[in-house]
Protein backbone atom coordinates (compact mmCIF):
# COMPACT_ATOMS: atom_id res chain seq x y z
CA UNK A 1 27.13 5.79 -13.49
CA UNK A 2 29.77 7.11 -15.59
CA UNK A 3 29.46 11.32 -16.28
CA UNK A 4 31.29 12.71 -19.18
CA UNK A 5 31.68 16.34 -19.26
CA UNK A 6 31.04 17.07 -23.59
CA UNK A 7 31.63 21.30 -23.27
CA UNK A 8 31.12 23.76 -20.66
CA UNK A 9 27.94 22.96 -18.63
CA UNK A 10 26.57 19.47 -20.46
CA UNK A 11 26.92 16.59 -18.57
CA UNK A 12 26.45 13.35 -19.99
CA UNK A 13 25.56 9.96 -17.99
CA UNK A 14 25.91 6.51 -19.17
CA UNK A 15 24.71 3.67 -17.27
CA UNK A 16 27.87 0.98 -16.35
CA UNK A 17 27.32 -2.49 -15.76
CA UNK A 18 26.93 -2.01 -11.89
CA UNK A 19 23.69 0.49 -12.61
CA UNK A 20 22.39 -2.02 -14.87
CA UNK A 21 22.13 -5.00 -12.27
CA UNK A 22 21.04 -2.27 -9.74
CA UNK A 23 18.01 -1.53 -11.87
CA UNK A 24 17.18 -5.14 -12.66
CA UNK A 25 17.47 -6.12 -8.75
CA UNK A 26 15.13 -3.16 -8.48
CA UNK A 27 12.71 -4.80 -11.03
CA UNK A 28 12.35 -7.90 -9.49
CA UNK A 29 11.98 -7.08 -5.90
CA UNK A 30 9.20 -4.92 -7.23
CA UNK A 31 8.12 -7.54 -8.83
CA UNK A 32 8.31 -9.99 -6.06
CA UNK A 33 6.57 -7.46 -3.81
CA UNK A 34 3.45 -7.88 -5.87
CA UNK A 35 3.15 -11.80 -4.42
CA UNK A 36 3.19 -10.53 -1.15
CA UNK A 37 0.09 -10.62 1.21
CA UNK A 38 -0.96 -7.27 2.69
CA UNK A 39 0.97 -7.61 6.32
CA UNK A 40 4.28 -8.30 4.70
CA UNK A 41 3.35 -5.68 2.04
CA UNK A 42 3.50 -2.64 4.50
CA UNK A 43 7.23 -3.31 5.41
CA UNK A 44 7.93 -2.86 1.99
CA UNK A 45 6.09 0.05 0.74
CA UNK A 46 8.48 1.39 -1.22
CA UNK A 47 8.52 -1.09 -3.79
CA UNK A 48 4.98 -0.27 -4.84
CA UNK A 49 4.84 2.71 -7.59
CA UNK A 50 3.97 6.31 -6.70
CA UNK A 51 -0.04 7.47 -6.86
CA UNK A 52 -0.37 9.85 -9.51
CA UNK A 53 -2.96 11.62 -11.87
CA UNK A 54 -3.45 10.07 -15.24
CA UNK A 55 -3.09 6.27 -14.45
CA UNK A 56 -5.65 3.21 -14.34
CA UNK A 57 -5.29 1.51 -11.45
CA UNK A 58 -6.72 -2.03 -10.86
CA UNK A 59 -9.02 -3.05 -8.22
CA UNK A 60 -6.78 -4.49 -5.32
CA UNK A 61 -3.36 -2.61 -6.91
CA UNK A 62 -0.96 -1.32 -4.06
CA UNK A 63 0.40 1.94 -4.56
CA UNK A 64 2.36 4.68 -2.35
CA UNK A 65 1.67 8.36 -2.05
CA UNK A 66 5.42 8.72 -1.40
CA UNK A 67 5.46 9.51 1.76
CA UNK A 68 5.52 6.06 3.04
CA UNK A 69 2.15 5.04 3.56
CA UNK A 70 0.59 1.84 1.22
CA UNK A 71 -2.64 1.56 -0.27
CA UNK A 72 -4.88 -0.80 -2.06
CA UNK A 73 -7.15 0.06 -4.85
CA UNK A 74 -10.48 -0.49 -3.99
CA UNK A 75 -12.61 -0.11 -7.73
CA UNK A 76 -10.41 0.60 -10.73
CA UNK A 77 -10.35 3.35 -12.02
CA UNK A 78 -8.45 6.56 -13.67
CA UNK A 79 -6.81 8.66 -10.82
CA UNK A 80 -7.74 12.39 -10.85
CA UNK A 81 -5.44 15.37 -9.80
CA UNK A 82 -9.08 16.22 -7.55
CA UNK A 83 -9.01 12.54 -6.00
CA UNK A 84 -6.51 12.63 -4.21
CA UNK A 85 -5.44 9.14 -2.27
CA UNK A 86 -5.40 10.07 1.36
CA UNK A 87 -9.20 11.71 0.72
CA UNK A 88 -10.69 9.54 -1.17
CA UNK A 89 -11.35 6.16 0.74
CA UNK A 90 -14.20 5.11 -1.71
CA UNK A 91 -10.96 4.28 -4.20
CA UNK A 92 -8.02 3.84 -1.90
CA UNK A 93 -8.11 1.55 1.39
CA UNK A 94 -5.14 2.54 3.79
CA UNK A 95 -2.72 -0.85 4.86
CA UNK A 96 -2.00 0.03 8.04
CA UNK A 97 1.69 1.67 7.05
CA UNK A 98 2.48 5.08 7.95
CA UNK A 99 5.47 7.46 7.67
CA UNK A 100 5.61 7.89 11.72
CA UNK A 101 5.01 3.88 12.22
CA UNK A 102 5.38 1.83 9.85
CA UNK A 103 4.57 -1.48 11.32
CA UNK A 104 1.34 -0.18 12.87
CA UNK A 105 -1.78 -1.71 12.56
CA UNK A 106 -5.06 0.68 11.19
CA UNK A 107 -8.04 1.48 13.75
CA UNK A 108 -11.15 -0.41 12.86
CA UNK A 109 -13.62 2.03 10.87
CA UNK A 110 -17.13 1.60 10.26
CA UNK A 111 -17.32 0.18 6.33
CA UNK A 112 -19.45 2.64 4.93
CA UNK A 113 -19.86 0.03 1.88
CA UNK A 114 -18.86 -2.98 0.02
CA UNK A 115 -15.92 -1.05 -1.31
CA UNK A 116 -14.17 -0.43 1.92
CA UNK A 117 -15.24 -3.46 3.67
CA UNK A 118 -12.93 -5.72 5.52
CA UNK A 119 -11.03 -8.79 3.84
CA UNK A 120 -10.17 -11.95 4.95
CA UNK A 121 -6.62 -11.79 6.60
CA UNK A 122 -7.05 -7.63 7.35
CA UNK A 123 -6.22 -6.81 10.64
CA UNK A 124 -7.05 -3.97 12.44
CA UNK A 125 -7.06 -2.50 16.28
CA UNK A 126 -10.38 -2.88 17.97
CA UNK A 127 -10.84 -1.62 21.58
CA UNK A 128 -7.01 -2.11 22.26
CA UNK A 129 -7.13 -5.66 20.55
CA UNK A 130 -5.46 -6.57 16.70
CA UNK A 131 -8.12 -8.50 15.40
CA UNK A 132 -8.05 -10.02 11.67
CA UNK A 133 -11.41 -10.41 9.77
CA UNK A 134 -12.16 -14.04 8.82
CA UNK A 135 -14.33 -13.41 5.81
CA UNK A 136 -14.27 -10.98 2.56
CA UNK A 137 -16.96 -7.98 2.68
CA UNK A 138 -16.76 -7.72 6.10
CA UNK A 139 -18.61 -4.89 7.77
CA UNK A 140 -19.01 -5.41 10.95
CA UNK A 141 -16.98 -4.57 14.24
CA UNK A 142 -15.22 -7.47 16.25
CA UNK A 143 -17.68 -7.15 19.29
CA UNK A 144 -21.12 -7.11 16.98
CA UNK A 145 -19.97 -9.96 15.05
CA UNK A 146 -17.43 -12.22 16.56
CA UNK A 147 -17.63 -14.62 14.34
CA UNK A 148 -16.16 -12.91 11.40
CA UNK A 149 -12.51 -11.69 13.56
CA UNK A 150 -9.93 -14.00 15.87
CA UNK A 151 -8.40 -11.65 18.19
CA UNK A 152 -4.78 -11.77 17.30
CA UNK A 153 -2.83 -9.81 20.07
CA UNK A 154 -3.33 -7.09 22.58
CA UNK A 155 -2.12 -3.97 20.42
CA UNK A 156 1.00 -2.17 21.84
């Protein structure tokens, strides 16, 4: 970025040729991101845009509360400055990413509803085991229902 100095105190910026490809290699990984399944999604939580108050969000969206930790929208709606994303699960499913680990895996939690169930290819640690749910709407833990998770790997 080029800075010209116009009088005492004003800065201007121009963008150079160099900040222009850097923005549109910016686009399309973001872009790109959105193809990606949930697992490969967490490594790459940045790419997803910043939760904030004001904005429709889709059902199934992926957004960030900037701290490093991904989400998916679970009904759309219009975020509120009193809904916040971290206490709010009826709107915002955690993915497992999280500032201190990013490539961790959630804990199972009881669904308390259709809206925070289980989809097919979510994984989660059960009793010390990743498991990943076979089937959408899933609501029940690996041991109740076996059918509905494969045990993956022992978790670390």
């Amino acid at each position: 970025m080029r800075a010209t100095q116009i009088r005492r105190g004003f800065i201007t910026y121009e963008m150079d040729e160099e900040d222009y490809r850097r923005q549109a290699a910016e686009r399309l990984a973001a872009l790109q991101a959105q193809t990606l399944d949930d697992t490969a999604a967490v490594q790459v939580a940045g790419l997803y845009p910043r939760w904030a108050a004001g904005v429709t969000y889709a059902k199934d969206a992926r957004i960030t509360d900037g701290k490093g930790n991904l989400y998916k929208v679970v009904q759309s709606h219009t975020s509120q400055a009193d809904w916040p994303i971290d206490a709010t699960p009826a709107l915002y499913t955690a993915l497992g990413v999280t500032e201190e680990d990013p490539d961790a895996v959630p804990a199972w939690k009881q669904p308390t509803g259709a809206h925070d169930a289980y989809h097919r290819g979510d994984r989660v640690v059960y009793q010390g085991q990743i498991y990943e749910s076979l089937l959408d709407g899933n609501t029940y833990a690996p041991d109740v229902y076996p059918a509905g998770w494969a045990a993956v790997e022992r978790a670390k």
